[in-house]
PDB file of N, CA and C in Angstrom:
ATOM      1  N   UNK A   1     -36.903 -33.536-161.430  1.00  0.00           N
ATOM      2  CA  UNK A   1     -37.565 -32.322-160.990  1.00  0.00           C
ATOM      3  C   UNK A   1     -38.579 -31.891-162.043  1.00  0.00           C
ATOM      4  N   UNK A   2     -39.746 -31.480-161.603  1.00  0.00           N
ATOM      5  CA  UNK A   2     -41.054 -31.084-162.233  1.00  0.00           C
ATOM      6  C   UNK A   2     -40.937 -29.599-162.096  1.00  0.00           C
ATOM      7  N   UNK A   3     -41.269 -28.794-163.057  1.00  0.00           N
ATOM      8  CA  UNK A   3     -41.713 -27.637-163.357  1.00  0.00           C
ATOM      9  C   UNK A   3     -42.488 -27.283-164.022  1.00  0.00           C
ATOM     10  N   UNK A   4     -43.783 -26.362-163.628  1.00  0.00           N
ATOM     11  CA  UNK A   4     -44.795 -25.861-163.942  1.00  0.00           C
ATOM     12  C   UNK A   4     -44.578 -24.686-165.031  1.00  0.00           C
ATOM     13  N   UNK A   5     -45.481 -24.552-165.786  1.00  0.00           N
ATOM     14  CA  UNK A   5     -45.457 -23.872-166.739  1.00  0.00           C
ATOM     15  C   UNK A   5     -45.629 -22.565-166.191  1.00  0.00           C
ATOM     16  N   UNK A   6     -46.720 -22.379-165.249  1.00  0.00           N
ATOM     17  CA  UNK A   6     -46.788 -21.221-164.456  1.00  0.00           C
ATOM     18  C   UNK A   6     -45.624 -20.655-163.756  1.00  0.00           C
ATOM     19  N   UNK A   7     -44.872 -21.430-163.634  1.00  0.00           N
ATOM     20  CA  UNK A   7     -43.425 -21.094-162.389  1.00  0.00           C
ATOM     21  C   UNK A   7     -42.618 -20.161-163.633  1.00  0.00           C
ATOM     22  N   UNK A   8     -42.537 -21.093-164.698  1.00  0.00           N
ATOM     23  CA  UNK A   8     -41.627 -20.388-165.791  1.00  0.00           C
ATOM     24  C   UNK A   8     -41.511 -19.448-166.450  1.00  0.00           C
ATOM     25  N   UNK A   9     -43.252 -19.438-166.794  1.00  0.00           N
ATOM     26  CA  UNK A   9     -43.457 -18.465-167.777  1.00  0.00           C
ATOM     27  C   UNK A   9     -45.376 -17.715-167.075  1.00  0.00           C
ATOM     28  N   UNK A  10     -45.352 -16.966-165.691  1.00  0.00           N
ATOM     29  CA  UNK A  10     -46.346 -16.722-165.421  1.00  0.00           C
ATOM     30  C   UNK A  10     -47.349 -15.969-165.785  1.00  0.00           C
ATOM     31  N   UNK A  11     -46.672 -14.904-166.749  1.00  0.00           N
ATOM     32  CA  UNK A  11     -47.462 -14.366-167.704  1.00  0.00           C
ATOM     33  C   UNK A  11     -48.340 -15.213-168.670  1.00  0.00           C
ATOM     34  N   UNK A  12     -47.492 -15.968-169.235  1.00  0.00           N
ATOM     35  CA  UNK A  12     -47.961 -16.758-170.583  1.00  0.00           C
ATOM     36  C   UNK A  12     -48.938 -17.473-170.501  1.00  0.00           C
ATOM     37  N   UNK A  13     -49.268 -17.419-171.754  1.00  0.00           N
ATOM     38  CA  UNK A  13     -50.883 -18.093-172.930  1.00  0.00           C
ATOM     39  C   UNK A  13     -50.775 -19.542-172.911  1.00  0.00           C
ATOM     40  N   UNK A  14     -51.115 -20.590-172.003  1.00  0.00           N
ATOM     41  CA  UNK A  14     -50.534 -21.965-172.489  1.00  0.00           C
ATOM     42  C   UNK A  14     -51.409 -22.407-173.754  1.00  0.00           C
ATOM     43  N   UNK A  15     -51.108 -22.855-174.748  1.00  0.00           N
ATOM     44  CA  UNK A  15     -51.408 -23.542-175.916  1.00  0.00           C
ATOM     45  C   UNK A  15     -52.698 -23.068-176.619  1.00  0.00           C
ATOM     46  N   UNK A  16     -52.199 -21.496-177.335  1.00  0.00           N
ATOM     47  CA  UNK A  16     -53.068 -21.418-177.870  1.00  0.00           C
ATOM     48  C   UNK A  16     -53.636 -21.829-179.555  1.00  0.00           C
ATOM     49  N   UNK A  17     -54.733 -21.958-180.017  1.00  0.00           N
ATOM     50  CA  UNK A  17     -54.961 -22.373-181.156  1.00  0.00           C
ATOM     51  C   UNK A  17     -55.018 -21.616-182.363  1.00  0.00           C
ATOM     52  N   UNK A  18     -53.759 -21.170-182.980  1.00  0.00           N
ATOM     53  CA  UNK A  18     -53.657 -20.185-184.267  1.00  0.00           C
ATOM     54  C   UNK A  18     -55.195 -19.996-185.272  1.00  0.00           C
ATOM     55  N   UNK A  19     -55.878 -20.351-185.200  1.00  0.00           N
ATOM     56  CA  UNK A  19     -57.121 -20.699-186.293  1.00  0.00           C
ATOM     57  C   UNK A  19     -58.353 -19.891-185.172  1.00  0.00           C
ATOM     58  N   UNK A  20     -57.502 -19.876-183.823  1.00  0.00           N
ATOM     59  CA  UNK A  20     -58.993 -19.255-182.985  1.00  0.00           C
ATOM     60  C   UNK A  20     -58.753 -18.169-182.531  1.00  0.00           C
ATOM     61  N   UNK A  21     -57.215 -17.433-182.837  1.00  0.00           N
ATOM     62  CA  UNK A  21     -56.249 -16.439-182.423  1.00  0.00           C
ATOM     63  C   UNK A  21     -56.437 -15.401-183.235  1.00  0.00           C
ATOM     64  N   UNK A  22     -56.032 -15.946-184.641  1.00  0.00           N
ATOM     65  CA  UNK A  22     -55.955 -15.219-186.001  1.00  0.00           C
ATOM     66  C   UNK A  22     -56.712 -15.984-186.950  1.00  0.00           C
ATOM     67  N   UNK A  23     -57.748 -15.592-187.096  1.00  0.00           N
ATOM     68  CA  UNK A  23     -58.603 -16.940-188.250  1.00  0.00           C
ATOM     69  C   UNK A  23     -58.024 -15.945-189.763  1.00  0.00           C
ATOM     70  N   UNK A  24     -58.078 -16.935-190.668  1.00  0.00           N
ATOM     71  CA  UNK A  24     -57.455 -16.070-191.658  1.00  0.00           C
ATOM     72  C   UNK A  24     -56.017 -16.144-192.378  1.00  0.00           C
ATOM     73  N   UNK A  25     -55.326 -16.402-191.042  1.00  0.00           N
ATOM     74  CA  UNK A  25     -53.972 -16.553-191.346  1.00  0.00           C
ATOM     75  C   UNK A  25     -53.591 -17.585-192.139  1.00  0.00           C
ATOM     76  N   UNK A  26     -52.706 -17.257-193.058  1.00  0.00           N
ATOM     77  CA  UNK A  26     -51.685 -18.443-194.215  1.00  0.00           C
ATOM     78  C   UNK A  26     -50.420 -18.465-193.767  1.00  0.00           C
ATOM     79  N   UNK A  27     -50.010 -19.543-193.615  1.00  0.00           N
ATOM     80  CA  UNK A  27     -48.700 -20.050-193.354  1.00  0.00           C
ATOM     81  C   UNK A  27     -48.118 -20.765-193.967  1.00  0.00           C
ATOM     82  N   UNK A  28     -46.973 -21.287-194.998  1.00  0.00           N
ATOM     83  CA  UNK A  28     -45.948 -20.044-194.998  1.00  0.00           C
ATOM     84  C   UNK A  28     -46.250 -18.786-195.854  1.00  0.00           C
ATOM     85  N   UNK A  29     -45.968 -17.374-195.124  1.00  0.00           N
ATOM     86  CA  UNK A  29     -46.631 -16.301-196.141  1.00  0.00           C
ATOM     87  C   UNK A  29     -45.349 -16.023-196.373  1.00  0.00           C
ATOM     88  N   UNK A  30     -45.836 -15.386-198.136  1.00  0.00           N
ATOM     89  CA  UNK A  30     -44.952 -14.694-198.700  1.00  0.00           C
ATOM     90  C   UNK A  30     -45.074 -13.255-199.582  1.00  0.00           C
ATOM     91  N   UNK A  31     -44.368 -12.852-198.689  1.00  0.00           N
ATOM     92  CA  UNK A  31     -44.858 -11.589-199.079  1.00  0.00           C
ATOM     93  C   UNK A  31     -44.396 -10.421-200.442  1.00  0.00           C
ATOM     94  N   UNK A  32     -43.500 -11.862-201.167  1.00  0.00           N
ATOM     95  CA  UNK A  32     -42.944 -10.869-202.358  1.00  0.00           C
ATOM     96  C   UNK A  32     -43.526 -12.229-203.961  1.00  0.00           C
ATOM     97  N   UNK A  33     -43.404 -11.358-204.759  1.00  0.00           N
ATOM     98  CA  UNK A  33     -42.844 -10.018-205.241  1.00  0.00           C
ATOM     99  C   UNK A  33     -43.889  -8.597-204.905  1.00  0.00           C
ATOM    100  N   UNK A  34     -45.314  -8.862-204.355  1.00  0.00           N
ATOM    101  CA  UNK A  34     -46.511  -8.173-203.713  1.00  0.00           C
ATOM    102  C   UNK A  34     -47.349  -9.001-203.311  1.00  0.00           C
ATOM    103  N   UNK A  35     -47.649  -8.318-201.790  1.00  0.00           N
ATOM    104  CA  UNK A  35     -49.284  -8.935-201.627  1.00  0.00           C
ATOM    105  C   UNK A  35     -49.636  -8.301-200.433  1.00  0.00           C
ATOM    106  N   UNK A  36     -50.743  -8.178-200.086  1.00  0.00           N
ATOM    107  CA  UNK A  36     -51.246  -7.341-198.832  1.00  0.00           C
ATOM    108  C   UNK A  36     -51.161  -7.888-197.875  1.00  0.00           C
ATOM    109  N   UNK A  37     -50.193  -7.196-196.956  1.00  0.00           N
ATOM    110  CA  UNK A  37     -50.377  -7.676-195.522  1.00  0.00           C
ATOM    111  C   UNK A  37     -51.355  -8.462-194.692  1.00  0.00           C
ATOM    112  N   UNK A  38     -51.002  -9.084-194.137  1.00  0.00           N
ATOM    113  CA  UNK A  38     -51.681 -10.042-192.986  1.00  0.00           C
ATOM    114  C   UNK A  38     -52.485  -9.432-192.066  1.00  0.00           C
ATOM    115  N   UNK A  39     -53.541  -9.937-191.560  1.00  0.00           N
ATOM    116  CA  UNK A  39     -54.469  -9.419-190.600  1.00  0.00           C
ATOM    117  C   UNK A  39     -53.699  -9.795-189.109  1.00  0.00           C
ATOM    118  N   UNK A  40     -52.835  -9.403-188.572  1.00  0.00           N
ATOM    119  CA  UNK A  40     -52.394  -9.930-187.382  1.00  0.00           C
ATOM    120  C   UNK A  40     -53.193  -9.541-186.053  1.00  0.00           C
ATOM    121  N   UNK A  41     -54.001  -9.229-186.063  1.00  0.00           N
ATOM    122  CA  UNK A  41     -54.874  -8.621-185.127  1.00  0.00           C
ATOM    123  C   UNK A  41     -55.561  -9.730-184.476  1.00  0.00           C
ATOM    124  N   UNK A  42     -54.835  -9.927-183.417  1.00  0.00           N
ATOM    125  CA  UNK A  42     -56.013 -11.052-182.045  1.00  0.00           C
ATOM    126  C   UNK A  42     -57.708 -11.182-183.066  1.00  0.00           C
ATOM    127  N   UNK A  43     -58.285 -11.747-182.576  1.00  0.00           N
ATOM    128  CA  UNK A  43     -59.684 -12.048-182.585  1.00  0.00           C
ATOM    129  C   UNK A  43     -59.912 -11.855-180.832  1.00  0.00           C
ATOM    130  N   UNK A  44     -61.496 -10.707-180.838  1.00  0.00           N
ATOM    131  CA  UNK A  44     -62.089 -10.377-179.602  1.00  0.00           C
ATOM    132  C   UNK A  44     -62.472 -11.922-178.988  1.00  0.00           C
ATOM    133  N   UNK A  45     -62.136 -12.264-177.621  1.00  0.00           N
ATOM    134  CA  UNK A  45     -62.517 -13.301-176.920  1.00  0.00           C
ATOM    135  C   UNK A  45     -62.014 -14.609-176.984  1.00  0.00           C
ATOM    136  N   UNK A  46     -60.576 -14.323-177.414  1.00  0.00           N
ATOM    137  CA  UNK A  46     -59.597 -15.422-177.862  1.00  0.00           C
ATOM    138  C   UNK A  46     -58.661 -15.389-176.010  1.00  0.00           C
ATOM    139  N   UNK A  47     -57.871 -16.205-176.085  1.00  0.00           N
ATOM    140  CA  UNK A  47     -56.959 -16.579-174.674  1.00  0.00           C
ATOM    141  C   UNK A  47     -55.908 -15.036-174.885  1.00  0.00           C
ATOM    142  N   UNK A  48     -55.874 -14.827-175.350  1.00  0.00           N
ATOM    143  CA  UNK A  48     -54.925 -13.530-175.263  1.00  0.00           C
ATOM    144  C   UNK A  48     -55.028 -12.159-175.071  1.00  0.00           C
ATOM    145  N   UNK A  49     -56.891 -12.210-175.294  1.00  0.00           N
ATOM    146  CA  UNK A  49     -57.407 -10.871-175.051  1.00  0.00           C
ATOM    147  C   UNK A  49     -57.161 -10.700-173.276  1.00  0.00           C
ATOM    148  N   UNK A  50     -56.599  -9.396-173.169  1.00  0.00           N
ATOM    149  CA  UNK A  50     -56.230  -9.196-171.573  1.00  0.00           C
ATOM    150  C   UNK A  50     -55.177  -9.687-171.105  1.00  0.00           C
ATOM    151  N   UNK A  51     -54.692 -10.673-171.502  1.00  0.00           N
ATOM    152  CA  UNK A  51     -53.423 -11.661-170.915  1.00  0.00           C
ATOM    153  C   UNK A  51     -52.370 -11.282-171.116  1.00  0.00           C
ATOM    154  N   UNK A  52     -51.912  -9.896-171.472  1.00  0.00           N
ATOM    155  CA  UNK A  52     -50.629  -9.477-171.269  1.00  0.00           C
ATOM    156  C   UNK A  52     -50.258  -8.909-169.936  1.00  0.00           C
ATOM    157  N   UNK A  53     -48.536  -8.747-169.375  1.00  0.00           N
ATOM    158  CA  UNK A  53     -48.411  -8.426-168.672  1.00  0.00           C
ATOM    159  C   UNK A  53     -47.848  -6.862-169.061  1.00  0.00           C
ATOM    160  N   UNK A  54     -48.307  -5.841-168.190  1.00  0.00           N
ATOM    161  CA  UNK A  54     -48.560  -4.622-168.686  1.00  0.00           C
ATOM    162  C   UNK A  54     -46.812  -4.310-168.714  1.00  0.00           C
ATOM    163  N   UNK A  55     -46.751  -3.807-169.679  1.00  0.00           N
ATOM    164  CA  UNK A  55     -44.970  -2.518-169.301  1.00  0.00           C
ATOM    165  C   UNK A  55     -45.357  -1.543-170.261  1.00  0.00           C
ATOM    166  N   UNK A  56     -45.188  -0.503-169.227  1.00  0.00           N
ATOM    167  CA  UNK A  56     -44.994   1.018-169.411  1.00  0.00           C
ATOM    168  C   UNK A  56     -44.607   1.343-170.393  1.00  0.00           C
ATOM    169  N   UNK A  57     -44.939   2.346-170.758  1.00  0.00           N
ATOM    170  CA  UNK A  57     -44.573   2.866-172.112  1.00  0.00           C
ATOM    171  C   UNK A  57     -44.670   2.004-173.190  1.00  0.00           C
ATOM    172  N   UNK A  58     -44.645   0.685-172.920  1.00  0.00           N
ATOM    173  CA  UNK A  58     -45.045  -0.163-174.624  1.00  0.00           C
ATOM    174  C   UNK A  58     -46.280  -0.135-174.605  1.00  0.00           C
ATOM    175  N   UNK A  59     -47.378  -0.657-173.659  1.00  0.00           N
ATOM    176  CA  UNK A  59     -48.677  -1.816-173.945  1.00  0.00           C
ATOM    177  C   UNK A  59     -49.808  -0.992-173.031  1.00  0.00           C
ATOM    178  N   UNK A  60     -49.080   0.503-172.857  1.00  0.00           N
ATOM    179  CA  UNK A  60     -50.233   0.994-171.466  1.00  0.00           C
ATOM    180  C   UNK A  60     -51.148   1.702-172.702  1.00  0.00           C
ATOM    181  N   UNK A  61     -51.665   1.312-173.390  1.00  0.00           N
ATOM    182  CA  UNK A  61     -52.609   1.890-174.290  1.00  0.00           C
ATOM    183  C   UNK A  61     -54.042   1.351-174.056  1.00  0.00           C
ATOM    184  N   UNK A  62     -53.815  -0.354-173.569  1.00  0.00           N
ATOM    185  CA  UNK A  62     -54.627  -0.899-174.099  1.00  0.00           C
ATOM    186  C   UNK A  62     -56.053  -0.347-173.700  1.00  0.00           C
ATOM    187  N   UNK A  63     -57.847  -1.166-174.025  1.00  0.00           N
ATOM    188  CA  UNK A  63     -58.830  -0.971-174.290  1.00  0.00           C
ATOM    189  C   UNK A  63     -59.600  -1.856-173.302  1.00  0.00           C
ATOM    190  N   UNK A  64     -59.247  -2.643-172.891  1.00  0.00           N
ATOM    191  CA  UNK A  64     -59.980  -3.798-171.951  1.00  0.00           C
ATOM    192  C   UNK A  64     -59.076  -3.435-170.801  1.00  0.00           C
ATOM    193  N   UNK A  65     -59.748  -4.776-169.967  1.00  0.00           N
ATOM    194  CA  UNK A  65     -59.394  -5.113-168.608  1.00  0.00           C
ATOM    195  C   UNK A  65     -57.635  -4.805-168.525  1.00  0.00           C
ATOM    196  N   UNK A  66     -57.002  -5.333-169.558  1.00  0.00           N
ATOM    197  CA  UNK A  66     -55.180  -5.126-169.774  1.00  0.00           C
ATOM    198  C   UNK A  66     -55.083  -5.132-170.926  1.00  0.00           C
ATOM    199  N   UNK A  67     -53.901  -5.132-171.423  1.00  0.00           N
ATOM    200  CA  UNK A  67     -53.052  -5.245-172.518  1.00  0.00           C
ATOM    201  C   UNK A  67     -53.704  -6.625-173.092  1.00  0.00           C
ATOM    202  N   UNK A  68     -53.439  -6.897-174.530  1.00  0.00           N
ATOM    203  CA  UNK A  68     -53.535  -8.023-174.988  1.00  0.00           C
ATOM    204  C   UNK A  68     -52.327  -8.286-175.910  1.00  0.00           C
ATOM    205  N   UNK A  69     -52.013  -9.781-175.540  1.00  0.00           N
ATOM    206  CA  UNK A  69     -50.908 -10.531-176.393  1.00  0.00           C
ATOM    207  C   UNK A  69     -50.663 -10.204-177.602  1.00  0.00           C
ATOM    208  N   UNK A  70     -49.234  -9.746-178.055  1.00  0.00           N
ATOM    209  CA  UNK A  70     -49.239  -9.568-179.335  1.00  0.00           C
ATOM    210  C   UNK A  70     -48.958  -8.054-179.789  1.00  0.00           C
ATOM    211  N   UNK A  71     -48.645  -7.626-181.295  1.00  0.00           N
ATOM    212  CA  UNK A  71     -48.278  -6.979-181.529  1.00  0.00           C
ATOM    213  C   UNK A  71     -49.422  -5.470-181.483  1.00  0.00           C
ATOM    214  N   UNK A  72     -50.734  -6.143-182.083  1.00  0.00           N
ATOM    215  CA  UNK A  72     -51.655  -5.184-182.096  1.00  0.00           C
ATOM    216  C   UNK A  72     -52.874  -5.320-180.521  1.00  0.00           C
ATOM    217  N   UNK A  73     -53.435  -4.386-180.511  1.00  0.00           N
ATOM    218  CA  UNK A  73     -54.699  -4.485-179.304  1.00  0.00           C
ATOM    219  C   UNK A  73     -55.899  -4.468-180.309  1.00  0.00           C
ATOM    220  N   UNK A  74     -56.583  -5.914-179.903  1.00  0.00           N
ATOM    221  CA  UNK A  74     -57.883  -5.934-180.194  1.00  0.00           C
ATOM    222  C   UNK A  74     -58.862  -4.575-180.536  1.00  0.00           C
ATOM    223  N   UNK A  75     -59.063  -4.659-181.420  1.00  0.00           N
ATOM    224  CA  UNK A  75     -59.989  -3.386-182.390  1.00  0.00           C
ATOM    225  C   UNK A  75     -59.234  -2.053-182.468  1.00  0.00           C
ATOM    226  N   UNK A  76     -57.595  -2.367-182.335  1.00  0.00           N
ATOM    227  CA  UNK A  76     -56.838  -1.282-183.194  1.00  0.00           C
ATOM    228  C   UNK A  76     -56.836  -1.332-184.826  1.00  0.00           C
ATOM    229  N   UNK A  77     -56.589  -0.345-185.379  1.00  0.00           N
ATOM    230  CA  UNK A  77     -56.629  -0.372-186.879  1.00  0.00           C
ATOM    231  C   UNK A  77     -55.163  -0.567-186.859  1.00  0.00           C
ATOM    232  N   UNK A  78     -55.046  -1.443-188.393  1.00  0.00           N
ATOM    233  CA  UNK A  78     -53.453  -2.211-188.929  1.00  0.00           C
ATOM    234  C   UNK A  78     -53.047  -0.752-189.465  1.00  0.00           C
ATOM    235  N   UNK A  79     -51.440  -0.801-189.105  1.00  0.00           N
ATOM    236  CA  UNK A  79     -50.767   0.700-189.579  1.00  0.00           C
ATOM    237  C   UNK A  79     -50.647   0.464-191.142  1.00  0.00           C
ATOM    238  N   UNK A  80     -49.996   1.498-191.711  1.00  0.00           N
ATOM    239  CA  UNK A  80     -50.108   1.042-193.307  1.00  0.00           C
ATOM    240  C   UNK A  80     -48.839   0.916-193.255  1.00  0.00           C
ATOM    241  N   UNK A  81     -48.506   0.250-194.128  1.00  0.00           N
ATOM    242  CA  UNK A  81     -46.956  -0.519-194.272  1.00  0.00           C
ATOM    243  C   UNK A  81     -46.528   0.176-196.011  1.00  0.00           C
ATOM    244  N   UNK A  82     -46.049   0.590-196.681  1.00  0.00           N
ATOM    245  CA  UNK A  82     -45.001   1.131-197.631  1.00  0.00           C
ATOM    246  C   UNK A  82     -45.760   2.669-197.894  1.00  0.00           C
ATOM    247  N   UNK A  83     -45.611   2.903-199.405  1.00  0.00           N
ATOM    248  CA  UNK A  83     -45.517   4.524-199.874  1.00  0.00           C
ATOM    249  C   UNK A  83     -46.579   4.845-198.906  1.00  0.00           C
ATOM    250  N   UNK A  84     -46.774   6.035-198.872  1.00  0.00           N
ATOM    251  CA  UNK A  84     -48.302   6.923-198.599  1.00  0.00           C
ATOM    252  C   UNK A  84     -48.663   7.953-199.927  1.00  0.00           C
ATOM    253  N   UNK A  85     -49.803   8.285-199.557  1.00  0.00           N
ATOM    254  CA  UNK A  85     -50.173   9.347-200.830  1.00  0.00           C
ATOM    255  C   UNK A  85     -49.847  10.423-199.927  1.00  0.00           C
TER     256      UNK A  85
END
């Protein structure tokens, strides 16, 4: 028996390319004993911009056509991560 990727997972991004997603990114990161956070932010016009499937109350923010894959939406600003002044 054959199954489609679409059947399984119809939302989903098939095979996208980390370097055209997130250019920038280092793998394996480490983030101690210090170092500044990662740019995790999509790149505009990548397979993921829009390609989320919307749910309420998490992803109804987004800026385009839908939601986009991932933790942040394309041309949100990164939250700040430890102390504050």
């Amino acid at each position: 028996m054959t199954v489609s990727f679409a059947a399984v997972e119809p939302h989903g991004v098939e095979r996208i390319i980390m370097e055209q997603v997130f250019p920038g990114i280092k793998f394996p990161y480490h983030p101690f004993p210090a170092s500044t956070p990662q740019d995790l932010r999509p790149k505009a016009g990548s397979k993921v911009e829009n390609a989320a499937l919307l749910i309420p109350n998490i992803n109804d923010h987004f800026k385009g056509k839908g939601p986009d894959c991932g933790a942040y939406e394309i041309g949100d600003a990164l939250p700040q991560y430890g102390p504050r002044d």
